[in-house]
PDB file of N, CA and C in Angstrom:
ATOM      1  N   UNK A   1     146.601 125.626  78.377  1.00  0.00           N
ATOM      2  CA  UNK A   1     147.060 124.660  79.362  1.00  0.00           C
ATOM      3  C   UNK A   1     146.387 124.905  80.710  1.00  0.00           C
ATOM      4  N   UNK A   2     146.206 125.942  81.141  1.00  0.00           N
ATOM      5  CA  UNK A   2     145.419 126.718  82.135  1.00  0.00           C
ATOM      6  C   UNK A   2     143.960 126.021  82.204  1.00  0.00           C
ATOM      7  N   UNK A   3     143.896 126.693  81.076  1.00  0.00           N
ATOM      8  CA  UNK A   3     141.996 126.155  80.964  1.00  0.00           C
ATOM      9  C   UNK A   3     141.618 124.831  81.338  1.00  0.00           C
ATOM     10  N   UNK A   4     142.897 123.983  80.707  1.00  0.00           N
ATOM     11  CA  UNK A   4     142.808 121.968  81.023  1.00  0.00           C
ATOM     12  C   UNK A   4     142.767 121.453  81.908  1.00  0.00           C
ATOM     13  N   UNK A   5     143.761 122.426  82.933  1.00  0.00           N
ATOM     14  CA  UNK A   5     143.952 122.325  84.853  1.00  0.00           C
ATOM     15  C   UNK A   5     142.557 122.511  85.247  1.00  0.00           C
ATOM     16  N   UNK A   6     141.965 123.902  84.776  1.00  0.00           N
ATOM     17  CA  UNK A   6     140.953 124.358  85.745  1.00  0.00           C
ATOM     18  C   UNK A   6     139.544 123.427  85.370  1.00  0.00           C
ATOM     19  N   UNK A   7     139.377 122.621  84.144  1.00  0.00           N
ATOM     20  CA  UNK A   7     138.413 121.564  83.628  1.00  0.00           C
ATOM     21  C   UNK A   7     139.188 120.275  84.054  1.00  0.00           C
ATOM     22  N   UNK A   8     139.999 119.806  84.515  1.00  0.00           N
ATOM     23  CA  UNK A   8     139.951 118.583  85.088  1.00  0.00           C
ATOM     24  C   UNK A   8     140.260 118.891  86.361  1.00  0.00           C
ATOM     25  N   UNK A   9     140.490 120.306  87.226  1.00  0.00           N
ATOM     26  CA  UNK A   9     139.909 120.444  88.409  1.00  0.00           C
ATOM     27  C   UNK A   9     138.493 120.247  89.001  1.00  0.00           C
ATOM     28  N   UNK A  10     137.534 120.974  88.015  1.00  0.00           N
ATOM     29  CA  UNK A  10     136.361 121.108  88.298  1.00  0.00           C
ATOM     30  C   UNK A  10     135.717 119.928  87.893  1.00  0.00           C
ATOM     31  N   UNK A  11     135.996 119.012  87.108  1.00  0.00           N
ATOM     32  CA  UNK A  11     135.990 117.391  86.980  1.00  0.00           C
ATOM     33  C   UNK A  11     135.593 117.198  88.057  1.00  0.00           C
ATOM     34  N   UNK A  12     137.173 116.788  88.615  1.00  0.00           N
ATOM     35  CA  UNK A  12     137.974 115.842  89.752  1.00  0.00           C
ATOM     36  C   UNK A  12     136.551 116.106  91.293  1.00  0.00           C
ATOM     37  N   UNK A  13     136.575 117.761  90.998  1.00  0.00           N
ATOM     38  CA  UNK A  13     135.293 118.010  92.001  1.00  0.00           C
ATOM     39  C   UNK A  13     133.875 117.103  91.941  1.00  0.00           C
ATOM     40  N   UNK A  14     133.406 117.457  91.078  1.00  0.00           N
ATOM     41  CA  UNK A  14     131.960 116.756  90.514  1.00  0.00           C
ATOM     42  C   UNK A  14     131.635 115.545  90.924  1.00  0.00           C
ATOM     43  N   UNK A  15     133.330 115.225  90.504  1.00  0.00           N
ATOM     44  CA  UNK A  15     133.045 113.413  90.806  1.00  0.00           C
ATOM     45  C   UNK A  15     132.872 113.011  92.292  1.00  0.00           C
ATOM     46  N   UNK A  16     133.648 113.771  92.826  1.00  0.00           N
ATOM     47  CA  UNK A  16     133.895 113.664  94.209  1.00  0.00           C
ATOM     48  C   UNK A  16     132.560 113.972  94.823  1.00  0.00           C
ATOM     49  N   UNK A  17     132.310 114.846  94.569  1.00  0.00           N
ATOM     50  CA  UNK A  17     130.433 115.170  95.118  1.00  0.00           C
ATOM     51  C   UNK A  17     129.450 113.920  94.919  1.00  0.00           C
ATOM     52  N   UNK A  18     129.557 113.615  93.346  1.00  0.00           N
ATOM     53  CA  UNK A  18     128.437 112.643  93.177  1.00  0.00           C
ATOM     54  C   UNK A  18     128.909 111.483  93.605  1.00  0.00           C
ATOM     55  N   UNK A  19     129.820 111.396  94.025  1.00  0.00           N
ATOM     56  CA  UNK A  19     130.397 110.000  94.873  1.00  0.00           C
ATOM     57  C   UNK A  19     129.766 110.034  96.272  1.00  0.00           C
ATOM     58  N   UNK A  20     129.558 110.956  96.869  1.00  0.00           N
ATOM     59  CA  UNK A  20     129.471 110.738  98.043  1.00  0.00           C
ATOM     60  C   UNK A  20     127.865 111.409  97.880  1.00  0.00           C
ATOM     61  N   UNK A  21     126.884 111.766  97.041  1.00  0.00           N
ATOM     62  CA  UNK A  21     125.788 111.834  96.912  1.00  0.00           C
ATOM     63  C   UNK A  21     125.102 113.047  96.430  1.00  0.00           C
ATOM     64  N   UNK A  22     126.235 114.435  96.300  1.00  0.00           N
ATOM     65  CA  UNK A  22     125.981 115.600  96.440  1.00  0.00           C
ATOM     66  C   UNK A  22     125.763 115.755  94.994  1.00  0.00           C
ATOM     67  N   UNK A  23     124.533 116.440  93.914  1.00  0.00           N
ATOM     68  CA  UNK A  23     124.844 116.426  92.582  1.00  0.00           C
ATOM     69  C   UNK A  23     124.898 117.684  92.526  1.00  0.00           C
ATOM     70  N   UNK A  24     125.345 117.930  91.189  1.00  0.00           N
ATOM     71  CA  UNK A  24     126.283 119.280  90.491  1.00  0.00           C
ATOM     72  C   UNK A  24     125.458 120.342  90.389  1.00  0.00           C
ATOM     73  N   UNK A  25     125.634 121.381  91.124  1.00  0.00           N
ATOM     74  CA  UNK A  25     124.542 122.605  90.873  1.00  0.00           C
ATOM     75  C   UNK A  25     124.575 123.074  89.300  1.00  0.00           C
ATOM     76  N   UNK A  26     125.933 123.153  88.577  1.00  0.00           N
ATOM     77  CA  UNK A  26     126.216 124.038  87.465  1.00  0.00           C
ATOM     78  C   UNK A  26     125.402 123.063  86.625  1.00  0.00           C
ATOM     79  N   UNK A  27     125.588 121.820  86.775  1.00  0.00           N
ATOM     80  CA  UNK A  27     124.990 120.709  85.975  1.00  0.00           C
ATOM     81  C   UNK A  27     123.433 121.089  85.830  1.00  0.00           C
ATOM     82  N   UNK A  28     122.843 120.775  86.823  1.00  0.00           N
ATOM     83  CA  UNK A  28     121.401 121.281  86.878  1.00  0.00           C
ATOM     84  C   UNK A  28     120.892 122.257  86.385  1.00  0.00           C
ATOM     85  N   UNK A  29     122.279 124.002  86.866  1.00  0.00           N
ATOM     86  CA  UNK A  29     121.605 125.036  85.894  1.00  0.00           C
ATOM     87  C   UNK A  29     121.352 124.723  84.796  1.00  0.00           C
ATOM     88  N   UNK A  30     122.474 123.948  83.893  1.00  0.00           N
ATOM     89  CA  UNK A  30     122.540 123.900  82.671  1.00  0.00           C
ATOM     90  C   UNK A  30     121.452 123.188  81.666  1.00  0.00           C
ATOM     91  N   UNK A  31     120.605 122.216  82.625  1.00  0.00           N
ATOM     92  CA  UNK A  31     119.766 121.131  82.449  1.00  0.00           C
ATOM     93  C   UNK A  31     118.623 122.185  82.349  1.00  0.00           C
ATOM     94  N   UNK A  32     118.416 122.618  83.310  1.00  0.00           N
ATOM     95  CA  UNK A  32     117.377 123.571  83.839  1.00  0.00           C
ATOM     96  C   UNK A  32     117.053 124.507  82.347  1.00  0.00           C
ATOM     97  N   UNK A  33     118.109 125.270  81.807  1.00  0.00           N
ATOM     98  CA  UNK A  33     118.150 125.827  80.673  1.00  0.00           C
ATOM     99  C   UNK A  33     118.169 125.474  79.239  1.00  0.00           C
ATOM    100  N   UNK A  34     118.717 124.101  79.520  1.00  0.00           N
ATOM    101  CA  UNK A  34     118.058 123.558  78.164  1.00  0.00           C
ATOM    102  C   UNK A  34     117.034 122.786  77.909  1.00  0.00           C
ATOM    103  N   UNK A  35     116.564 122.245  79.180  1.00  0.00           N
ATOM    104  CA  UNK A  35     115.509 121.406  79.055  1.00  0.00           C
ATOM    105  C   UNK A  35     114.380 121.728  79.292  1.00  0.00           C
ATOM    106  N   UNK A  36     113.996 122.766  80.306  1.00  0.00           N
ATOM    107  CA  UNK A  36     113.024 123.931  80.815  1.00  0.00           C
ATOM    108  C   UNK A  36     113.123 125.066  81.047  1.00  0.00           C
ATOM    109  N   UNK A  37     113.180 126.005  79.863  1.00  0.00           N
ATOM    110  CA  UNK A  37     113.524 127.249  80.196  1.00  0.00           C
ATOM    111  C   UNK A  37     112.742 128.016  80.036  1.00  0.00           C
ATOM    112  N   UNK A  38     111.343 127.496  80.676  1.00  0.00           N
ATOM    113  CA  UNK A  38     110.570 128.175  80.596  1.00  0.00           C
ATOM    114  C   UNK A  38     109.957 128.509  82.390  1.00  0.00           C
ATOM    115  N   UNK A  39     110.734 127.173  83.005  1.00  0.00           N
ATOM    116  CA  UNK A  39     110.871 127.244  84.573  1.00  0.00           C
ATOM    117  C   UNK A  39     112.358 127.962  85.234  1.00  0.00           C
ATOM    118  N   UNK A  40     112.320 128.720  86.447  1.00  0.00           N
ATOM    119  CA  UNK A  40     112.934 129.120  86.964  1.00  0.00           C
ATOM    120  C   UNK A  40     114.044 128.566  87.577  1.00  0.00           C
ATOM    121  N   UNK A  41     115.088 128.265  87.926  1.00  0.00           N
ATOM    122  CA  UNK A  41     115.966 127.253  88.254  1.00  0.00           C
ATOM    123  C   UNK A  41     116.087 127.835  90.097  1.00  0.00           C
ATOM    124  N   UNK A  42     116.391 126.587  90.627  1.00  0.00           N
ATOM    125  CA  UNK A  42     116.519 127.328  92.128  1.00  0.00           C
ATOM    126  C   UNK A  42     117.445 127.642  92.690  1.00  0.00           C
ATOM    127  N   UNK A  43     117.819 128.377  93.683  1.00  0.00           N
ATOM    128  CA  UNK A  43     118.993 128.861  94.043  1.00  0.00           C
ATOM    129  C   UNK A  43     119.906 127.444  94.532  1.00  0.00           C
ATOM    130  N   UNK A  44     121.437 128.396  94.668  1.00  0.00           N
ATOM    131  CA  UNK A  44     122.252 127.206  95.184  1.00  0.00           C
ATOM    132  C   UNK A  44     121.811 126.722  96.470  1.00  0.00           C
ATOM    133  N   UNK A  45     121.348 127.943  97.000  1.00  0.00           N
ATOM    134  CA  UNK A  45     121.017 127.131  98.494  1.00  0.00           C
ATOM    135  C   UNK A  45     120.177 126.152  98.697  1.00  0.00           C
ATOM    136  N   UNK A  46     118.657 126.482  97.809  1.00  0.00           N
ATOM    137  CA  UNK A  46     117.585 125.429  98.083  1.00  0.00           C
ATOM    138  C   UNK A  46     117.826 124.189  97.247  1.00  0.00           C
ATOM    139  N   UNK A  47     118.716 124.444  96.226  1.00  0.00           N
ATOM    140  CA  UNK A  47     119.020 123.060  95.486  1.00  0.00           C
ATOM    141  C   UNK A  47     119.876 122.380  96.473  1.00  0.00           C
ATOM    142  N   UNK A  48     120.656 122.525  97.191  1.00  0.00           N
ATOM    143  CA  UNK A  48     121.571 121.344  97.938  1.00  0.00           C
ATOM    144  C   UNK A  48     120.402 121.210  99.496  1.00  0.00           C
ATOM    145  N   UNK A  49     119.488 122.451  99.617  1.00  0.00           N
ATOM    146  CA  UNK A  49     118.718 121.847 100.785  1.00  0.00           C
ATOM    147  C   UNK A  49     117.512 120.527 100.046  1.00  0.00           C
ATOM    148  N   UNK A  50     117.603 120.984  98.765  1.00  0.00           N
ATOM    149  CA  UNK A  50     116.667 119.609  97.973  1.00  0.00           C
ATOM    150  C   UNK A  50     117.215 118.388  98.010  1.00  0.00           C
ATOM    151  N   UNK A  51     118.599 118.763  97.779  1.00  0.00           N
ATOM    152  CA  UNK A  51     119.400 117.206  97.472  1.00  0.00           C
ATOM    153  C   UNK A  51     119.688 116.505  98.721  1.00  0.00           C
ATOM    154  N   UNK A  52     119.790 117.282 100.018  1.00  0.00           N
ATOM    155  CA  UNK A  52     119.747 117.408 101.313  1.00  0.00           C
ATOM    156  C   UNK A  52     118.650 116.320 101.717  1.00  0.00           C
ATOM    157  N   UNK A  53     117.857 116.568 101.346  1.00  0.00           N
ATOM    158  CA  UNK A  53     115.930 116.311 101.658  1.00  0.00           C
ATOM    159  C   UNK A  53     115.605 115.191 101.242  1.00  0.00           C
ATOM    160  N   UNK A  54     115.980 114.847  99.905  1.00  0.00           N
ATOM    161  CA  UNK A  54     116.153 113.584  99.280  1.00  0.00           C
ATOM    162  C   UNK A  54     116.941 112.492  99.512  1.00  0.00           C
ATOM    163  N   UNK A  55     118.140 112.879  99.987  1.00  0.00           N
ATOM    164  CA  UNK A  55     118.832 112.071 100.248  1.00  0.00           C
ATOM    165  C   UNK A  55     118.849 111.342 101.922  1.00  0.00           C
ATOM    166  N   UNK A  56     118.081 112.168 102.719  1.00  0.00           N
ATOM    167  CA  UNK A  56     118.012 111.505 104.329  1.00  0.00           C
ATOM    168  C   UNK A  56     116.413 112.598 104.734  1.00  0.00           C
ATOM    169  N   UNK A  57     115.662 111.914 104.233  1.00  0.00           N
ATOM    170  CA  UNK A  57     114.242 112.256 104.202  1.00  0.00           C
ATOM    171  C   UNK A  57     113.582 112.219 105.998  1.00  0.00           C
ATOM    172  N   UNK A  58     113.336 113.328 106.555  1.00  0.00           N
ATOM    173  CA  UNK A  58     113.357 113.614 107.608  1.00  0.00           C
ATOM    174  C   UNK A  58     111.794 114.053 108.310  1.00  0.00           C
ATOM    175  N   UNK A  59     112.500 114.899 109.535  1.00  0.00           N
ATOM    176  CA  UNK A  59     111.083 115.564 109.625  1.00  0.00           C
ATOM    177  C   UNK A  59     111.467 117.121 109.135  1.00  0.00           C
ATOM    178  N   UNK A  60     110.938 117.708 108.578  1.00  0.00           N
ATOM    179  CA  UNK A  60     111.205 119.057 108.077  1.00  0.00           C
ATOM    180  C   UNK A  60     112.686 119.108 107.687  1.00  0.00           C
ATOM    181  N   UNK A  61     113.371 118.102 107.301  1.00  0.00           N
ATOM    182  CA  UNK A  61     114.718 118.294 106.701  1.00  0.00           C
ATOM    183  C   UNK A  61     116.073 118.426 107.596  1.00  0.00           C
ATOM    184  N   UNK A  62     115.509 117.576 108.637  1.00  0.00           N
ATOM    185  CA  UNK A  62     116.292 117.726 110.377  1.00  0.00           C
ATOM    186  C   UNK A  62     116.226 116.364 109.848  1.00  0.00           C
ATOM    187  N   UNK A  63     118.007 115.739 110.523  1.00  0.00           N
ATOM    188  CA  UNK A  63     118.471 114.677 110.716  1.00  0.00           C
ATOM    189  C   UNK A  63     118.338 114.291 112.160  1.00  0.00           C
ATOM    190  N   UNK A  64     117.366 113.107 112.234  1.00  0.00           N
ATOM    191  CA  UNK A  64     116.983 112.910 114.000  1.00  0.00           C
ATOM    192  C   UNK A  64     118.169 112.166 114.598  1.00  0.00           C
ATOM    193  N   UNK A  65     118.722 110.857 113.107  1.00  0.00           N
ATOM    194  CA  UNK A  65     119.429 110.470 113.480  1.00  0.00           C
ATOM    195  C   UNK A  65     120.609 109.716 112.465  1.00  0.00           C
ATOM    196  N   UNK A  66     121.650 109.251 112.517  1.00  0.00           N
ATOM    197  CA  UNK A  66     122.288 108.637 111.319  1.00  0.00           C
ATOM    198  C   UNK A  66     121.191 108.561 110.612  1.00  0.00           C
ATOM    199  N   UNK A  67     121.381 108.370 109.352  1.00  0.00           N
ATOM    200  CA  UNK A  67     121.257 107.901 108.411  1.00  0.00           C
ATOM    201  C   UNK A  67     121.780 106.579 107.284  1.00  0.00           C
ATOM    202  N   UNK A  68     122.832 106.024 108.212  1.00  0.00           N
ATOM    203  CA  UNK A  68     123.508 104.787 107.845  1.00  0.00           C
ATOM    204  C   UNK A  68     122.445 103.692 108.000  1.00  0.00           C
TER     205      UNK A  68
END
């Protein structure tokens, strides 16, 4: 019953991220490992500074201004 809470917690999260644009690091590891595991996967940090980068494409990854 435990386990069901803590998987439709970590759901409820995911969704909430990719709603508002942020995608799933664990997701990616997991992609990363089955689909190329012959490439290195990147840390949490530089993966959300990627998704960061992509998503409000800047000068060096600096927001000058909204993005709306």
């Amino acid at each position: 019953m435990l386990l069901n809470v803590k998987l439709v917690a970590r759901r409820l999260a995911q969704t909430a991220r990719l709603m508002v644009g942020v995608p799933d690091y664990d997701t990616y590891v997991a992609h990363m490992h089955d689909h190329h595991p012959d490439l290195p996967a990147m840390s949490r940090a530089a993966f959300h500074r990627a998704a960061i980068e992509a998503r409000y494409p800047g000068k060096s990854g600096k927001l000058s201004k909204c993005p709306c």
